[in-house]
C-alpha atoms as a PDB file:
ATOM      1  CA  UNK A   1      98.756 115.855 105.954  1.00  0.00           C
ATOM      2  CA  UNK A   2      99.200 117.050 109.514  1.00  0.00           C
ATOM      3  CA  UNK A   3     101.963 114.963 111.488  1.00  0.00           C
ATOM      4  CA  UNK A   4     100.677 115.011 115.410  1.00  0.00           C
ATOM      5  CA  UNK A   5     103.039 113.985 118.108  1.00  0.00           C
ATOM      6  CA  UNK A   6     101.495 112.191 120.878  1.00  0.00           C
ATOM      7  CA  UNK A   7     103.189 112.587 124.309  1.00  0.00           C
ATOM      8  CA  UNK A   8     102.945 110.542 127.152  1.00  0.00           C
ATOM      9  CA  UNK A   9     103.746 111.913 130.707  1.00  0.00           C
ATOM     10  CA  UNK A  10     104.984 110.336 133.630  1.00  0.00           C
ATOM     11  CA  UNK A  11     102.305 108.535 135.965  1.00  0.00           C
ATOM     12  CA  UNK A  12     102.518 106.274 138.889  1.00  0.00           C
ATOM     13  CA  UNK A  13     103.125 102.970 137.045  1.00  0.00           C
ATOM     14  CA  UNK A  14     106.051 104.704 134.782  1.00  0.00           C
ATOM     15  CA  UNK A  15     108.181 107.666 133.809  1.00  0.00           C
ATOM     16  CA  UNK A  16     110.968 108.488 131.284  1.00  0.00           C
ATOM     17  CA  UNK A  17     113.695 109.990 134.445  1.00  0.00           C
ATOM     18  CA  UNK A  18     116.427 110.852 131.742  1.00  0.00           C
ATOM     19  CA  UNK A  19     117.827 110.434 128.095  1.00  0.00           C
ATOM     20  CA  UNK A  20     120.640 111.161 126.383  1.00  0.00           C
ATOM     21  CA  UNK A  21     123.913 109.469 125.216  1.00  0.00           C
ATOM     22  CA  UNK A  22     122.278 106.584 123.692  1.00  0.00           C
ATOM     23  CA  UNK A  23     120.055 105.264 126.679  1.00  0.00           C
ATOM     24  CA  UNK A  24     117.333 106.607 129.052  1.00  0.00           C
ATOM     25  CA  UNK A  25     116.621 106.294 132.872  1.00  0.00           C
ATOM     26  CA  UNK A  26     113.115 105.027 134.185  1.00  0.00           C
ATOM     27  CA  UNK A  27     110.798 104.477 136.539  1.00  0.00           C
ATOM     28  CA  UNK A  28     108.882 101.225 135.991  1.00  0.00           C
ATOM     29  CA  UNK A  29     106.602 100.779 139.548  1.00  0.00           C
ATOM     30  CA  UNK A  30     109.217 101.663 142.456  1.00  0.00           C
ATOM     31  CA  UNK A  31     112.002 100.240 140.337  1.00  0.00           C
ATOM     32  CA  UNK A  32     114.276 102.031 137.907  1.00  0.00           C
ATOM     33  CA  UNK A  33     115.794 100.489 134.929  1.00  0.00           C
ATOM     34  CA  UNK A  34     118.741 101.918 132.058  1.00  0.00           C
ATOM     35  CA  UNK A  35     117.873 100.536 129.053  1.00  0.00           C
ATOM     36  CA  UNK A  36     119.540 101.873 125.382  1.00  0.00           C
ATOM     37  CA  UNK A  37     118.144 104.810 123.326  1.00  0.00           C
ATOM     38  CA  UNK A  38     119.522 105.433 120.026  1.00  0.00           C
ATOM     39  CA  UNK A  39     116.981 108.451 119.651  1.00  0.00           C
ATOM     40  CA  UNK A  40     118.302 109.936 122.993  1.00  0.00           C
ATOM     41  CA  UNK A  41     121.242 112.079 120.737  1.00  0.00           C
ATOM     42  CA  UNK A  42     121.598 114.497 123.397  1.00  0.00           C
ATOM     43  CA  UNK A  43     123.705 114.899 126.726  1.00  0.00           C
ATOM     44  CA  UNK A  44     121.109 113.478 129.762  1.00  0.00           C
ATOM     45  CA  UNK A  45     120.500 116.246 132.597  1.00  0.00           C
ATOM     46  CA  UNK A  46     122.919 114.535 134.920  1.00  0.00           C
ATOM     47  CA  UNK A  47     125.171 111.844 134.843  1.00  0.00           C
ATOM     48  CA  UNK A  48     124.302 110.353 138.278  1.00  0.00           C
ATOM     49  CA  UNK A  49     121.929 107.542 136.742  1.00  0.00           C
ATOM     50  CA  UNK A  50     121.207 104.976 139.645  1.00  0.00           C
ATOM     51  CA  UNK A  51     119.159 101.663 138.564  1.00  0.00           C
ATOM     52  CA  UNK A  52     117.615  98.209 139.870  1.00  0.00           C
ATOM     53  CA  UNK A  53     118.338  96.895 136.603  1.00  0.00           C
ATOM     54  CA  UNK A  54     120.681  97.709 133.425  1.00  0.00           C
ATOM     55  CA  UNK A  55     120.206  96.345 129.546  1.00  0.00           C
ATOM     56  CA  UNK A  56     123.757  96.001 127.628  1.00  0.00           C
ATOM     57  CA  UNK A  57     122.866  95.672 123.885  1.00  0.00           C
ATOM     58  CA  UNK A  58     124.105  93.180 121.621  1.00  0.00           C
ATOM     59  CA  UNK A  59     124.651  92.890 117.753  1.00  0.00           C
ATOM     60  CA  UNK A  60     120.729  92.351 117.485  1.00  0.00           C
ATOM     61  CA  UNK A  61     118.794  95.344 117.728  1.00  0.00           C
ATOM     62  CA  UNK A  62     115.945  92.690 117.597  1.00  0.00           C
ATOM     63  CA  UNK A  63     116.477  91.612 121.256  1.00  0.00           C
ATOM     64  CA  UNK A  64     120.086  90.845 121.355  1.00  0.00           C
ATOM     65  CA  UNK A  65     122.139  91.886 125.009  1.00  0.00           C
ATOM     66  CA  UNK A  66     121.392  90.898 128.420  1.00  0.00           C
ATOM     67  CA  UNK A  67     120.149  92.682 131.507  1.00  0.00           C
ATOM     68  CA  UNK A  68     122.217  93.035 134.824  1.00  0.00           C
ATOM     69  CA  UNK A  69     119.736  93.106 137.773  1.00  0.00           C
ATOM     70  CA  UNK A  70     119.752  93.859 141.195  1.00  0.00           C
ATOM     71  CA  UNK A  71     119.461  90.874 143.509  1.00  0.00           C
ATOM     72  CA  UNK A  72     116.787  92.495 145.515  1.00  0.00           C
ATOM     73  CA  UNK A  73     114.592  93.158 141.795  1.00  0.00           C
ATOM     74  CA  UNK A  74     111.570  90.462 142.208  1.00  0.00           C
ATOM     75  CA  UNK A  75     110.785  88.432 138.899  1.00  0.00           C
ATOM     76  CA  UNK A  76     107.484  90.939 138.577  1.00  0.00           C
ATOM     77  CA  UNK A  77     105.737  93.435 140.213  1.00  0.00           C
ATOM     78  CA  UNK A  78     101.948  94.990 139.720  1.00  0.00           C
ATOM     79  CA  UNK A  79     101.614  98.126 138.384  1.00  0.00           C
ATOM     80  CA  UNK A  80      98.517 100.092 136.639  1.00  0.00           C
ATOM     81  CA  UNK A  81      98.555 101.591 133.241  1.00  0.00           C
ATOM     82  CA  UNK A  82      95.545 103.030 131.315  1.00  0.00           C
ATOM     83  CA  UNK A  83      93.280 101.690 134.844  1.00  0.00           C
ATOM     84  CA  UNK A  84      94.287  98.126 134.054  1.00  0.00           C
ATOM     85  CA  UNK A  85      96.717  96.380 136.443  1.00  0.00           C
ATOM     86  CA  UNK A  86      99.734  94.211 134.738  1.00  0.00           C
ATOM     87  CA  UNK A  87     102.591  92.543 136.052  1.00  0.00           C
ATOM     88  CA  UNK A  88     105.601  94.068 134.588  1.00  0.00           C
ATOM     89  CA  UNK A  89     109.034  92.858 134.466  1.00  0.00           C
ATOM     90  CA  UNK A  90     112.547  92.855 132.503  1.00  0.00           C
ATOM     91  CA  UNK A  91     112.321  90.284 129.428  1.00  0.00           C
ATOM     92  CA  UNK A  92     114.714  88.810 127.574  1.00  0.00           C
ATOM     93  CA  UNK A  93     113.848  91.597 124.445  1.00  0.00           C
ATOM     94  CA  UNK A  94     114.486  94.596 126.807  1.00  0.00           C
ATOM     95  CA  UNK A  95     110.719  95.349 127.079  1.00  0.00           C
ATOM     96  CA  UNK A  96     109.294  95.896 130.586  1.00  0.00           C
ATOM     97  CA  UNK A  97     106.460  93.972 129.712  1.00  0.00           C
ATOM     98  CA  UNK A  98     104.317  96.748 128.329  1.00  0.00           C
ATOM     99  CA  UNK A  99     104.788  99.673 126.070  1.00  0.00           C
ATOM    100  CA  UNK A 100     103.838 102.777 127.840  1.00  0.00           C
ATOM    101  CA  UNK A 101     104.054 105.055 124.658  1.00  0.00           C
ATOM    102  CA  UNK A 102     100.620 103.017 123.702  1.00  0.00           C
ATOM    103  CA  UNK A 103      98.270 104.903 126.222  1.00  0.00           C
ATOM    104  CA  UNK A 104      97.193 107.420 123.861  1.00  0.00           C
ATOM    105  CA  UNK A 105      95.748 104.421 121.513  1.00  0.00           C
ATOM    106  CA  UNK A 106      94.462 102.687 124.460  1.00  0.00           C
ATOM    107  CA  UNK A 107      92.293 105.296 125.324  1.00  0.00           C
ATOM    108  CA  UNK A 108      91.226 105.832 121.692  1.00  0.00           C
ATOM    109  CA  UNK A 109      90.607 102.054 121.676  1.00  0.00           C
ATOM    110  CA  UNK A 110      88.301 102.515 124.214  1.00  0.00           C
ATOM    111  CA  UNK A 111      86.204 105.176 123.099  1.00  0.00           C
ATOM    112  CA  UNK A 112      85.696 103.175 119.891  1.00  0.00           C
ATOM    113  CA  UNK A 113      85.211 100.185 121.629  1.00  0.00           C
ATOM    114  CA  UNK A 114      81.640  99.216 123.258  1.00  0.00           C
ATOM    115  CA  UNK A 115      79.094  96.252 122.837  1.00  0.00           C
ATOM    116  CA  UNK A 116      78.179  97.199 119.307  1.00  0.00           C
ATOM    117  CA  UNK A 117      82.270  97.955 118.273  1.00  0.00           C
ATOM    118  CA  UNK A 118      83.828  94.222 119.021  1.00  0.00           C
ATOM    119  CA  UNK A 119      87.601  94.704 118.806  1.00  0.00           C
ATOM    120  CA  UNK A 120      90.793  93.182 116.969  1.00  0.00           C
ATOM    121  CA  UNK A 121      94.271  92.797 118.827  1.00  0.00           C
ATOM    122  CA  UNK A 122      96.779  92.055 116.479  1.00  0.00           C
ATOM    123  CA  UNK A 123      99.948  91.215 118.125  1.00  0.00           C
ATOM    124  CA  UNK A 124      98.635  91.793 121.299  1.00  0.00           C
ATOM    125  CA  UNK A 125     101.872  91.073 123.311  1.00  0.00           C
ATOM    126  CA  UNK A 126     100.983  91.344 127.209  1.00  0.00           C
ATOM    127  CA  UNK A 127      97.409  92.174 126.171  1.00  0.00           C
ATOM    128  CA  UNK A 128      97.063  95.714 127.901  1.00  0.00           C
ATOM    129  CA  UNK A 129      94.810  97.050 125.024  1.00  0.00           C
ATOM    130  CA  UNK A 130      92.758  93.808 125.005  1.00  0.00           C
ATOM    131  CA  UNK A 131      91.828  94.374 129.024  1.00  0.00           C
ATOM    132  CA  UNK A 132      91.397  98.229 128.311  1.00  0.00           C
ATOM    133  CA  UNK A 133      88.666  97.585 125.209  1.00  0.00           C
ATOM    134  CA  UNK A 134      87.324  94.981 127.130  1.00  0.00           C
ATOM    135  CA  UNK A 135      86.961  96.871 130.406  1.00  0.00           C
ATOM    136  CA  UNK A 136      85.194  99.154 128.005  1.00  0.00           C
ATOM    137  CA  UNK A 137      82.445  96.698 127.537  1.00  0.00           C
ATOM    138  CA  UNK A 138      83.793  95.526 124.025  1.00  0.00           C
ATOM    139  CA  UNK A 139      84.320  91.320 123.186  1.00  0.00           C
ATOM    140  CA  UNK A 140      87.724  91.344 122.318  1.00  0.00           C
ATOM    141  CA  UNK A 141      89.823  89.051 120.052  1.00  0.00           C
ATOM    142  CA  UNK A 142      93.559  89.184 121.048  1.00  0.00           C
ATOM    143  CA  UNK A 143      95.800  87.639 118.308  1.00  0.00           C
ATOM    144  CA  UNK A 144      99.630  86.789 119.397  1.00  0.00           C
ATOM    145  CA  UNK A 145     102.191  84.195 117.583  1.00  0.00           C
ATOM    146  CA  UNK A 146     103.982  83.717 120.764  1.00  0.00           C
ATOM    147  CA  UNK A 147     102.464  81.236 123.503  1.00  0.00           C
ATOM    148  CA  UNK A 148     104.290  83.103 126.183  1.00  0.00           C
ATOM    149  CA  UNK A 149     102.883  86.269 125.134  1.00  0.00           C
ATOM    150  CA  UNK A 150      99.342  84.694 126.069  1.00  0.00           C
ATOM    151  CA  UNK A 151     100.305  83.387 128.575  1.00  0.00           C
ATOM    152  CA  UNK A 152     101.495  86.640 130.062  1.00  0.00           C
ATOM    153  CA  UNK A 153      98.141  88.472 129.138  1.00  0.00           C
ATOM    154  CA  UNK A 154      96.193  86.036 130.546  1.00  0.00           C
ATOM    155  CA  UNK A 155      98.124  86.544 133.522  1.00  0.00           C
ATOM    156  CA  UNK A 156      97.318  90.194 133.143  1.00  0.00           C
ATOM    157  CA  UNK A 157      93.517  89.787 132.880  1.00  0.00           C
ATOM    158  CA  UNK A 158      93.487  87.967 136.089  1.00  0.00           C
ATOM    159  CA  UNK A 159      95.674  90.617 137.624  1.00  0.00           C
ATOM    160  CA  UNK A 160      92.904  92.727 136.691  1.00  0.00           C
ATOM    161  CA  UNK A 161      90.506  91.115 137.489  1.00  0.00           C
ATOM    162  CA  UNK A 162      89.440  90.653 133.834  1.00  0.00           C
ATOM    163  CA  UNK A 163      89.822  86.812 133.677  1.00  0.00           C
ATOM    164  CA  UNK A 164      86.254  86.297 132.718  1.00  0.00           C
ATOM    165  CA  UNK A 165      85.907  89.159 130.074  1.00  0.00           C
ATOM    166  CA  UNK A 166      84.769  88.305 126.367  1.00  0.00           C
ATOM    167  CA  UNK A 167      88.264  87.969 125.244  1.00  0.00           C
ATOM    168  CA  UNK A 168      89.701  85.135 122.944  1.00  0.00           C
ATOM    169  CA  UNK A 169      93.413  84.504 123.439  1.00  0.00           C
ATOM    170  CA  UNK A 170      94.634  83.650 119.857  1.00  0.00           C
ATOM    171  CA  UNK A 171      97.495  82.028 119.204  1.00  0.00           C
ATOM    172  CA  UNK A 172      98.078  82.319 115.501  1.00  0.00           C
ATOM    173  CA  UNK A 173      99.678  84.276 112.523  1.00  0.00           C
ATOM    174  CA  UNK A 174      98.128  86.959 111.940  1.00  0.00           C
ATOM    175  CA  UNK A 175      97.758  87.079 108.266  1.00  0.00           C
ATOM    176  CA  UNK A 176      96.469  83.736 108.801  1.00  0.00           C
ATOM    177  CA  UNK A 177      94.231  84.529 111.044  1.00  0.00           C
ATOM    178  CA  UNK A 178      92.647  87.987 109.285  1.00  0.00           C
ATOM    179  CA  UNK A 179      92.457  85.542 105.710  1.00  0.00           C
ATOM    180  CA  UNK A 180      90.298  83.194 107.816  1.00  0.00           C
ATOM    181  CA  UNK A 181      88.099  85.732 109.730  1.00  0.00           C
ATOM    182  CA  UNK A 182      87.771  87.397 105.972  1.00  0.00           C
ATOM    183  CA  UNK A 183      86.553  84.045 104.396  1.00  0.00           C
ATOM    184  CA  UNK A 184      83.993  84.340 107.096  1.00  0.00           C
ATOM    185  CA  UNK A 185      82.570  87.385 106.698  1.00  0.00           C
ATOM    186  CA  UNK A 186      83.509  88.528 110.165  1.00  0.00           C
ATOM    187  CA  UNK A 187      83.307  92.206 111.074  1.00  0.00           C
ATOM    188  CA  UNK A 188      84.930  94.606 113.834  1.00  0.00           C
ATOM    189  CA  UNK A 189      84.686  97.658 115.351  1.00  0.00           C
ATOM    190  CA  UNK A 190      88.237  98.755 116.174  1.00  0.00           C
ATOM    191  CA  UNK A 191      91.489  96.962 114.696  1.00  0.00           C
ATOM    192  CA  UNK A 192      94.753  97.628 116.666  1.00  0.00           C
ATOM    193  CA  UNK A 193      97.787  96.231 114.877  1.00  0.00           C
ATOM    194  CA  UNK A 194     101.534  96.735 116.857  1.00  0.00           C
ATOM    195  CA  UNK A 195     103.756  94.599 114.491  1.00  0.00           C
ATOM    196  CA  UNK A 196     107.617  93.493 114.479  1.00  0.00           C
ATOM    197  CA  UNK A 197     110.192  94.620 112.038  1.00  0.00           C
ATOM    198  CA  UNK A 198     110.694  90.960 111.893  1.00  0.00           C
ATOM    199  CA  UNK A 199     109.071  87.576 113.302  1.00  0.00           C
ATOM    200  CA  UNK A 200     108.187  84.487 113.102  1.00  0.00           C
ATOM    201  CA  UNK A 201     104.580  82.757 113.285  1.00  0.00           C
ATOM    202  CA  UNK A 202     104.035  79.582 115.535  1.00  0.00           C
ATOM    203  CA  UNK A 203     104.552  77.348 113.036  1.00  0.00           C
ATOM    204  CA  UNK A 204     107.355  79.056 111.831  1.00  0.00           C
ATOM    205  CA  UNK A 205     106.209  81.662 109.263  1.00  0.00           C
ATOM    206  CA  UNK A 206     108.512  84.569 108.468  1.00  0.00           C
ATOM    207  CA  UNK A 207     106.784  87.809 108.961  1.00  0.00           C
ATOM    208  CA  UNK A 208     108.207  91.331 107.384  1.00  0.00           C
ATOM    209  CA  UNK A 209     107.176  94.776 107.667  1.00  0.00           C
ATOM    210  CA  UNK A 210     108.210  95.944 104.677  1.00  0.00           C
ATOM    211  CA  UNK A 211     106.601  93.538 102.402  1.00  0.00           C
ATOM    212  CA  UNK A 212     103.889  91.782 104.782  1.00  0.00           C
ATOM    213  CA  UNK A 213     102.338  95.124 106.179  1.00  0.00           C
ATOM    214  CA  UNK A 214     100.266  96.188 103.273  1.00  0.00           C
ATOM    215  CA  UNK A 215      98.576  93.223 102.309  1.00  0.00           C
ATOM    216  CA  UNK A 216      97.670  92.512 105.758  1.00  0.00           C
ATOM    217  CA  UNK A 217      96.463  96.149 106.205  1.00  0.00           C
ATOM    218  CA  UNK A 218      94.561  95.341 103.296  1.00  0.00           C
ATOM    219  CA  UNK A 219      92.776  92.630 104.640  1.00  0.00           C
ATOM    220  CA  UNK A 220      91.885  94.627 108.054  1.00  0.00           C
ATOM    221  CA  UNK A 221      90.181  96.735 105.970  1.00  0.00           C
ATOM    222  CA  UNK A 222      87.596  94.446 104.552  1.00  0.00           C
ATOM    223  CA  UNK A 223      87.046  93.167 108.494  1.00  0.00           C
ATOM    224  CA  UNK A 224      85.672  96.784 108.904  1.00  0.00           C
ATOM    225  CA  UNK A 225      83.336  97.180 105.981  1.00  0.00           C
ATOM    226  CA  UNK A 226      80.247  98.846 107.384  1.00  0.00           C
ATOM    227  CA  UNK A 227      80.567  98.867 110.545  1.00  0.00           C
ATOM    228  CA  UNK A 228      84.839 100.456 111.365  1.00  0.00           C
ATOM    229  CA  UNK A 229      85.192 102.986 113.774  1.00  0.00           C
ATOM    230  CA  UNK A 230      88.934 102.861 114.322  1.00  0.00           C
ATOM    231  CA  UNK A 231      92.257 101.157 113.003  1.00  0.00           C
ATOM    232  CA  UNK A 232      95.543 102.015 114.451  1.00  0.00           C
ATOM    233  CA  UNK A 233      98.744 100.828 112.882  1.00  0.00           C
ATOM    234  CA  UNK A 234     102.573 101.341 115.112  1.00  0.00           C
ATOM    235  CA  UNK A 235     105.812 100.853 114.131  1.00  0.00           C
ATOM    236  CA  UNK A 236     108.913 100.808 116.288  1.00  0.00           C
ATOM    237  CA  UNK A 237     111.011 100.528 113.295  1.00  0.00           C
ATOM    238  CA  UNK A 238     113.073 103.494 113.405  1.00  0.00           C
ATOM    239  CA  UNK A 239     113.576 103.617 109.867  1.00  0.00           C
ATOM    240  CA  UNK A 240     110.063 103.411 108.490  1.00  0.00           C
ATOM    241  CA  UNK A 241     108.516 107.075 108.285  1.00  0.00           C
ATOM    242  CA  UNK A 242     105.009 108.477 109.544  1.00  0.00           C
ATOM    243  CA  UNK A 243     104.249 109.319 105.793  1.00  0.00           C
ATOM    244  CA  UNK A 244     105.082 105.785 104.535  1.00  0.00           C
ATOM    245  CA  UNK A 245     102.682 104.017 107.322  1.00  0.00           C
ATOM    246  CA  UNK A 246      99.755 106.669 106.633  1.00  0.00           C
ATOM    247  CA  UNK A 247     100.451 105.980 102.983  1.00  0.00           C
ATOM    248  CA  UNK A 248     100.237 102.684 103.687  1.00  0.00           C
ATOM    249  CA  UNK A 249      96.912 102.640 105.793  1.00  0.00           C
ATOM    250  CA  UNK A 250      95.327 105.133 103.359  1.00  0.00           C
ATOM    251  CA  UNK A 251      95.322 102.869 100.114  1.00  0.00           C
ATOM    252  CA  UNK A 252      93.908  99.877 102.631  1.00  0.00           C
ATOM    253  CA  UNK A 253      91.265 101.477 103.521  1.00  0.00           C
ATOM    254  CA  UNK A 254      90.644 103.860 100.512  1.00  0.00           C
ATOM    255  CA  UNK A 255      87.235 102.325  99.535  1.00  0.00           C
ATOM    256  CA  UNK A 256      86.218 103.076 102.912  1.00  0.00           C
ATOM    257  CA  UNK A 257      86.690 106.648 102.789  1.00  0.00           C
ATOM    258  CA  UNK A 258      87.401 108.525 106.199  1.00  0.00           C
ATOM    259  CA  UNK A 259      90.534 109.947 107.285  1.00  0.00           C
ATOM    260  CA  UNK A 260      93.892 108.984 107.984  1.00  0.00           C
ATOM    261  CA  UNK A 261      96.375 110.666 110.437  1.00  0.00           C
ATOM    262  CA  UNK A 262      99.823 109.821 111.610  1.00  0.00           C
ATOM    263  CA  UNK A 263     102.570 110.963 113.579  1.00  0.00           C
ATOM    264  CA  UNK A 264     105.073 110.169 116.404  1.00  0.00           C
ATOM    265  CA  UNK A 265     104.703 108.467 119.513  1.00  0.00           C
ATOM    266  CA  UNK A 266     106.542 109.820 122.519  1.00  0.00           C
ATOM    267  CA  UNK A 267     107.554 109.907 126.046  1.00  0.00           C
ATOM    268  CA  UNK A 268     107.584 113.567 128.550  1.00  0.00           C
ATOM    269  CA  UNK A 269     111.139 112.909 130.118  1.00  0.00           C
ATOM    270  CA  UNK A 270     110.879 114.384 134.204  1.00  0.00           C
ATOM    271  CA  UNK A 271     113.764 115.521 134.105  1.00  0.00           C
ATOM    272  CA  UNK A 272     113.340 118.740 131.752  1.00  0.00           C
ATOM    273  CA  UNK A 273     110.109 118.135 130.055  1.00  0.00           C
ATOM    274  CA  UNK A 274     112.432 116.635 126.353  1.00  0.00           C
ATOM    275  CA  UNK A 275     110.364 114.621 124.360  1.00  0.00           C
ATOM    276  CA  UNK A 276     111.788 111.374 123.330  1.00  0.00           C
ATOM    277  CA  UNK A 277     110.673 110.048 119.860  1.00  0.00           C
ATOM    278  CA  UNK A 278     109.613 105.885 120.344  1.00  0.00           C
ATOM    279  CA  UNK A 279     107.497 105.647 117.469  1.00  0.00           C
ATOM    280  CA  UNK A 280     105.558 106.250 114.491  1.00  0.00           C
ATOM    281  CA  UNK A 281     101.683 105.793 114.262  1.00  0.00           C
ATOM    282  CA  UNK A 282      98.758 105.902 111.720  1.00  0.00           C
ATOM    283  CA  UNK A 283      95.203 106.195 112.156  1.00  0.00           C
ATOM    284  CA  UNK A 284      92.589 105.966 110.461  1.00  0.00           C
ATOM    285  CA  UNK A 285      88.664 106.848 111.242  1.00  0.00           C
ATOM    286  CA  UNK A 286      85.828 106.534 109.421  1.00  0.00           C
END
């Protein structure tokens, strides 16, 4: 198998500034935030890092710390990613409200999507993929345990003017949800799944990656019998490799046939053109 790394450069709505020393410098609108990096193992290319906002980490890599902000820093700001416009802002988890590494699957997502291709967001967070496969003419099921997640991409799709588009906001467990859509004999064109190390449903199910991704990757795969043109798994857990999520993906969809690629998500630093490593990625096409 060839490993591919996709790299994301800077645009308008965001750019990687600097890395190194554990933590990396960005752009995020007009604002700049610091925010940890344990990938960034080198020295940055200067020391003289200045910032609207800064993320201490805790004990929890899982969302533990706190952020110092400027008092001038609004609550959230617009900015545009992929063509869709989203409010972005510093959360609690050290997200900026979006993941910019994604756009390479977004656009993907939207060449796959269409009226014919209807489209599965599994923990769709702040919904940017939803608005980009909808704004490519697809109906769109978003799936998120986490109210405020909705909430947020809601907020999003009116932002963009999207607040009428075919999209269901779902708030659910996903296995619980793909076991019920099964049952029904549902069928999609595109799945896009971007799940936790760890969480917990909305009725408080416990949700693992190393022993809840299969199965559930298993049951995607029957919700594109006939009719798949795309399923994209990410991980952000550092520790999982590209071969182990292909792997993965590859024995769920096996009596589909098709292909299955992976490799590692990434960001074009400004600074010198260093790539920083954010992710891993499988894919699979028909």
């Amino acid at each position: 198998m060839i490993l591919e790394t996709l790299a994301v450069p800077p645009s308008d709505g965001y750019a990687l500034l600097d890395c190194g020393d554990g933590r990396k410098l960005e752009r995020c609108g007009p604002y700049r935030f610091i925010r940890p990096e344990p990938q960034a193992l080198w020295p940055p290319a200067t020391a003289a890092w200045e910032a609207d906002g800064t993320f201490t980490g805790g004990s929890d890599e899982e969302g533990g710390g706190r952020w110092s902000l400027s008092p001038t820093l609004p609550e959230r700001w617009p900015i545009v990613q992929a063509g869709v416009r989203l409010w972005a802002m510093p959360t609690p988890f050290r997200h900026l409200g979006f993941f910019p590494d994604m756009a390479p699957h977004w656009a993907a997502l939207a060449d796959a999507a269409g009226p014919d291709a209807p489209v599965l967001n599994l923990f769709g967070y702040t919904g940017v993929a939803s608005l980009v496969a909808a704004g490519a003419g697809a109906d769109v099921v978003h799936v998120d345990a986490s109210r405020k997640a909705i909430a947020l991409a809601r907020a999003n799709a009116a932002l963009s003017g999207l607040d009428h588009a075919p999209i269901r906001w779902i708030v659910e467990d996903a296995r619980k949800f793909v076991a019920r859509e099964v049952r029904r004999g549902r069928r999609y064109g595109a799945i896009l799944l971007d799940p936790p190390k760890y969480g917990r449903g909305p009725d408080g199910e416990v949700w693992t990656l190393e022993t809840d991704l299969a199965p559930l990757l298993s049951a995607c795969a029957q919700l594109l019998e006939g009719s798949g043109r795309l399923m994209i798994v990410t991980s952000y857990a550092v520790r999982l490799s590209a071969l182990a999520l292909a792997r993965a993906l590859g024995e769920a969809t096996a009596r589909l046939g098709g292909r299955v690629g992976a490799g590692e998500m990434a960001l074009v630093e400004s600074a010198r053109g260093r790539l920083l490593p954010t992710a891993i990625f499988a894919r699979w096409t028909p």
